[in-house]
Protein backbone atom coordinates (compact mmCIF):
# COMPACT_ATOMS: atom_id res chain seq x y z
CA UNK A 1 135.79 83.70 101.34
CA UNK A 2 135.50 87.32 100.22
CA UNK A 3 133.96 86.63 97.48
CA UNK A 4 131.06 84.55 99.58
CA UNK A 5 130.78 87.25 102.30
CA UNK A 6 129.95 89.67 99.13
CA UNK A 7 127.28 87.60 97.12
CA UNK A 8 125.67 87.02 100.71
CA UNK A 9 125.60 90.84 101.41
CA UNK A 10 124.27 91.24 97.66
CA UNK A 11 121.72 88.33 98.52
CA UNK A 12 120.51 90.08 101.57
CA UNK A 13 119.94 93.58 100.03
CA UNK A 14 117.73 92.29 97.64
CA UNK A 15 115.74 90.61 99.87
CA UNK A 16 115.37 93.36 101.79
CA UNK A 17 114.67 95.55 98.27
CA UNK A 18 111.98 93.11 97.97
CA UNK A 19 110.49 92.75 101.47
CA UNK A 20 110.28 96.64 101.42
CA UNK A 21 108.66 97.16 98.62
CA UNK A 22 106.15 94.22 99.48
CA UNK A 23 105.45 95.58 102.47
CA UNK A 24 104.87 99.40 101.62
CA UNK A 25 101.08 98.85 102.00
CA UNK A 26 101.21 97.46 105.92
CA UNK A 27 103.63 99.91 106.80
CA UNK A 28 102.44 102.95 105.42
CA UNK A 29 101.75 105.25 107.41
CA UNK A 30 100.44 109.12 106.22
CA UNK A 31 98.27 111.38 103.48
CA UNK A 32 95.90 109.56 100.74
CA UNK A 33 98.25 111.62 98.50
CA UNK A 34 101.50 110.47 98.96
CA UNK A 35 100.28 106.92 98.60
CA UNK A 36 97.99 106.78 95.90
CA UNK A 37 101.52 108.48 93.83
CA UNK A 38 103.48 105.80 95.35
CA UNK A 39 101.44 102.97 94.65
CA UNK A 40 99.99 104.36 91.27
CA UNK A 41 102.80 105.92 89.54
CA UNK A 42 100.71 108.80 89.14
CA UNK A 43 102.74 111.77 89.38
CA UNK A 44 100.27 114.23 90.66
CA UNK A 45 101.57 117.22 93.73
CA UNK A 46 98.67 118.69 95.59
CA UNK A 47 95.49 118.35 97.76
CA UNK A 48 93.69 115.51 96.13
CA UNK A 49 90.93 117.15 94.81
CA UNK A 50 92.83 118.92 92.52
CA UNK A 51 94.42 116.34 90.72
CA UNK A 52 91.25 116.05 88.83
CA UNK A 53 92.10 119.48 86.92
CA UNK A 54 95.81 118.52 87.15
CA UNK A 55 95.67 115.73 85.12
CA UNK A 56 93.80 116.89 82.35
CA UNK A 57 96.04 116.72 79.50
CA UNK A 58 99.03 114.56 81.47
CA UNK A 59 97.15 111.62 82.17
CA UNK A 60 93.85 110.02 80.40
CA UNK A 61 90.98 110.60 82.91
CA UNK A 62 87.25 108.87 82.66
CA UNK A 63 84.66 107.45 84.45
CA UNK A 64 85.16 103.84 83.99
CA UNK A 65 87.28 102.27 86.43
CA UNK A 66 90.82 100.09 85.28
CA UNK A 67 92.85 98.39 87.65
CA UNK A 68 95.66 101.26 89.02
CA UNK A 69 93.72 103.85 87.84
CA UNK A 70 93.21 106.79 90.98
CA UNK A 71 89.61 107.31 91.58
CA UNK A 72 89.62 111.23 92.95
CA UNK A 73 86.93 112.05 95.42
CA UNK A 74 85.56 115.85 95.31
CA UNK A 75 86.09 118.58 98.17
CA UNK A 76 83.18 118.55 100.69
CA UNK A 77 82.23 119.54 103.75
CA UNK A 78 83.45 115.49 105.44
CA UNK A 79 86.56 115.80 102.84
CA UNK A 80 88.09 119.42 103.34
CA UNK A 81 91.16 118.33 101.01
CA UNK A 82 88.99 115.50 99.33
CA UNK A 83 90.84 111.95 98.54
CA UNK A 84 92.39 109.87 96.21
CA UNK A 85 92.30 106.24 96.17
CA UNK A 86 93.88 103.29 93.64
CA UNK A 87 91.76 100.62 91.96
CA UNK A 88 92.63 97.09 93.17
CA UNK A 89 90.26 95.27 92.16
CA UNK A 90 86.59 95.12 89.74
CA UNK A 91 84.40 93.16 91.12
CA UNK A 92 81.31 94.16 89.17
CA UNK A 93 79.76 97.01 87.55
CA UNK A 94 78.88 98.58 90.73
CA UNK A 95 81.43 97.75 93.35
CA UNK A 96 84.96 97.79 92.93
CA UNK A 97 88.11 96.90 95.53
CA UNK A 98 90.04 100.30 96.35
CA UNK A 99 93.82 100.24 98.02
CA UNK A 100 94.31 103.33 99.97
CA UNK A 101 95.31 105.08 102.80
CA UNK A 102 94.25 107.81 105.42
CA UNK A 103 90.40 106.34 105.61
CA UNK A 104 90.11 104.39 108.27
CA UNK A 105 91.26 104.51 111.70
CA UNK A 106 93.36 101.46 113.32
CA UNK A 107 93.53 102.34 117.32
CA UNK A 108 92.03 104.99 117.08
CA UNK A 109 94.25 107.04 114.45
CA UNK A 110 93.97 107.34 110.55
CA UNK A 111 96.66 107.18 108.47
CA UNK A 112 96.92 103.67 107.95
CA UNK A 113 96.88 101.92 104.34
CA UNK A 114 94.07 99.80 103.60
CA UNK A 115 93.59 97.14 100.83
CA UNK A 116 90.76 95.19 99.03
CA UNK A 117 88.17 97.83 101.04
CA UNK A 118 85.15 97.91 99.27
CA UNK A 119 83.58 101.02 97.11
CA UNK A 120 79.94 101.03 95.26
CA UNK A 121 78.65 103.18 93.33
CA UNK A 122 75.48 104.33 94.11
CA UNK A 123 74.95 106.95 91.34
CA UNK A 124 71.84 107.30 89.56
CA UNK A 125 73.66 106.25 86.25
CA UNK A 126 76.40 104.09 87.22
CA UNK A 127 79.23 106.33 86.60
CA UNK A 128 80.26 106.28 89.79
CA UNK A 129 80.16 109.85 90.50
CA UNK A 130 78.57 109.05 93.63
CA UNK A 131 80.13 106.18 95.96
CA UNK A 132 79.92 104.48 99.41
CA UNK A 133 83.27 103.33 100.89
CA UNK A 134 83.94 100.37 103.45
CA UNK A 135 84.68 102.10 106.72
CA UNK A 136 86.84 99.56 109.18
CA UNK A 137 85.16 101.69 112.17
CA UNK A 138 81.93 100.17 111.31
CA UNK A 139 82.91 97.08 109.97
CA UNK A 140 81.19 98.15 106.44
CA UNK A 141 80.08 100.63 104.12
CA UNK A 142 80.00 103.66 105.59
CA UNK A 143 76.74 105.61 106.08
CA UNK A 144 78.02 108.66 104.07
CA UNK A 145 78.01 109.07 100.50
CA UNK A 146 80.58 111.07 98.51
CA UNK A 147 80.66 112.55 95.48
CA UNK A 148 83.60 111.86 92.57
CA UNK A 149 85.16 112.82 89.37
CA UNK A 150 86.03 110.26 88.24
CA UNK A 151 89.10 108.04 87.09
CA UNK A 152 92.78 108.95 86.46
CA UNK A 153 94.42 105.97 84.26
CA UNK A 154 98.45 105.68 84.87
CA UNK A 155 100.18 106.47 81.88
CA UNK A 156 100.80 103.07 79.12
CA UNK A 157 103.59 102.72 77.06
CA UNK A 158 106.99 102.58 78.92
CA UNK A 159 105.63 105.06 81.46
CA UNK A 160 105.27 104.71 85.16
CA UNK A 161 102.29 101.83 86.28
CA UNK A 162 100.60 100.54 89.50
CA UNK A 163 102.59 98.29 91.77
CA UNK A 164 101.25 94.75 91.48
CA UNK A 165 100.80 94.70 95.21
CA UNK A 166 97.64 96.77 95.48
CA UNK A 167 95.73 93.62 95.88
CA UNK A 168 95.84 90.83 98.33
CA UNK A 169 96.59 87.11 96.81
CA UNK A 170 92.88 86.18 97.96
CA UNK A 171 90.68 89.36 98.01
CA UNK A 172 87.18 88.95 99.70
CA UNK A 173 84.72 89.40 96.61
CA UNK A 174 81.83 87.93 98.46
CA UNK A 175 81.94 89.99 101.42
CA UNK A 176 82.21 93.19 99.10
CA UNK A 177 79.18 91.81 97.34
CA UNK A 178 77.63 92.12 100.55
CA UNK A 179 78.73 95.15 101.77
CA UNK A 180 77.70 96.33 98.74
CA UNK A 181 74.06 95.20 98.88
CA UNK A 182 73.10 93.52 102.29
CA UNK A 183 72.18 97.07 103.25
């Protein structure tokens, strides 16, 4: 009987393992920051427009986007500590699927993770250092455009990688392809 009580218990806290770790995006709560580390394996510290700079010479940077690579957004006026957000999905040249938190507000409050939102780049050469980003306020791309740096690619070869959850099991390409250019 001992023995059953401990596979159960053994059983039950790796379900729970699981469940946790499958559930990180819905329950997060907090900073672009923290999250885009979490999620990405990216092991960047600081406001998120720096990791540009920081990862020069850790991690490969570029501006071509790869699934779980951290796309960094520049310091502006709108983004006082700028933003980092994770690849989740390529739809197309020009509009990608991000998974990231602290964009959006749900009730009224950001801080929430979001993921599959839609970003397009709207640069003049389509190197996406200018983007739009889906904004759940307005049920679409946002009206603002922000500038980027560009990509930071997790690192390969028994390093750390992206969690396999930053996409949903059936991501909405069409209605990014809209977003993207219904406007």
């Amino acid at each position: 009987m001992r023995i059953l009580a401990f596979v159960v218990c053994v059983l039950a806290a790796m379900f729970a393992a699981v469940q946790s770790k499958a559930n990180i995006i819905e329950q997060y709560n907090g900073q672009c920051v923290p999250f885009a580390r979490s999620v990405s394996g990216i092991q960047i510290w600081g406001d998120a427009w720096t990791w540009w700079d920081q990862a020069k010479g850790r991690y490969d940077r570029g501006r071509k986007p790869k699934v779980g690579s951290v796309l960094v957004f520049a310091q502006t006026d709108q983004l006082r500590l700028g933003h980092v957000a994770v690849v989740s999905r390529i739809v197309e040249d020009r509009v990608l699927m991000l998974t990231h938190a602290n964009w959006s507000r749900f009730g009224g409050k950001r801080g929430r993770a979001e993921q599959d939102v839609t970003l397009f780049d709207v640069s003049d050469r389509g190197d996406w250092s200018k983007v739009r980003v889906w904004y759940r306020d307005n049920g679409g791309l946002g009206g603002s455009t922000y500038a980027t740096y560009g990509f930071i690619y997790p690192a390969t070869g028994g390093g750390t990688r992206a969690m396999p959850e930053l996409s949903s099991s059936a991501p909405d390409y069409v209605g990014s392809l809209i977003d993207a250019y219904a406007r």
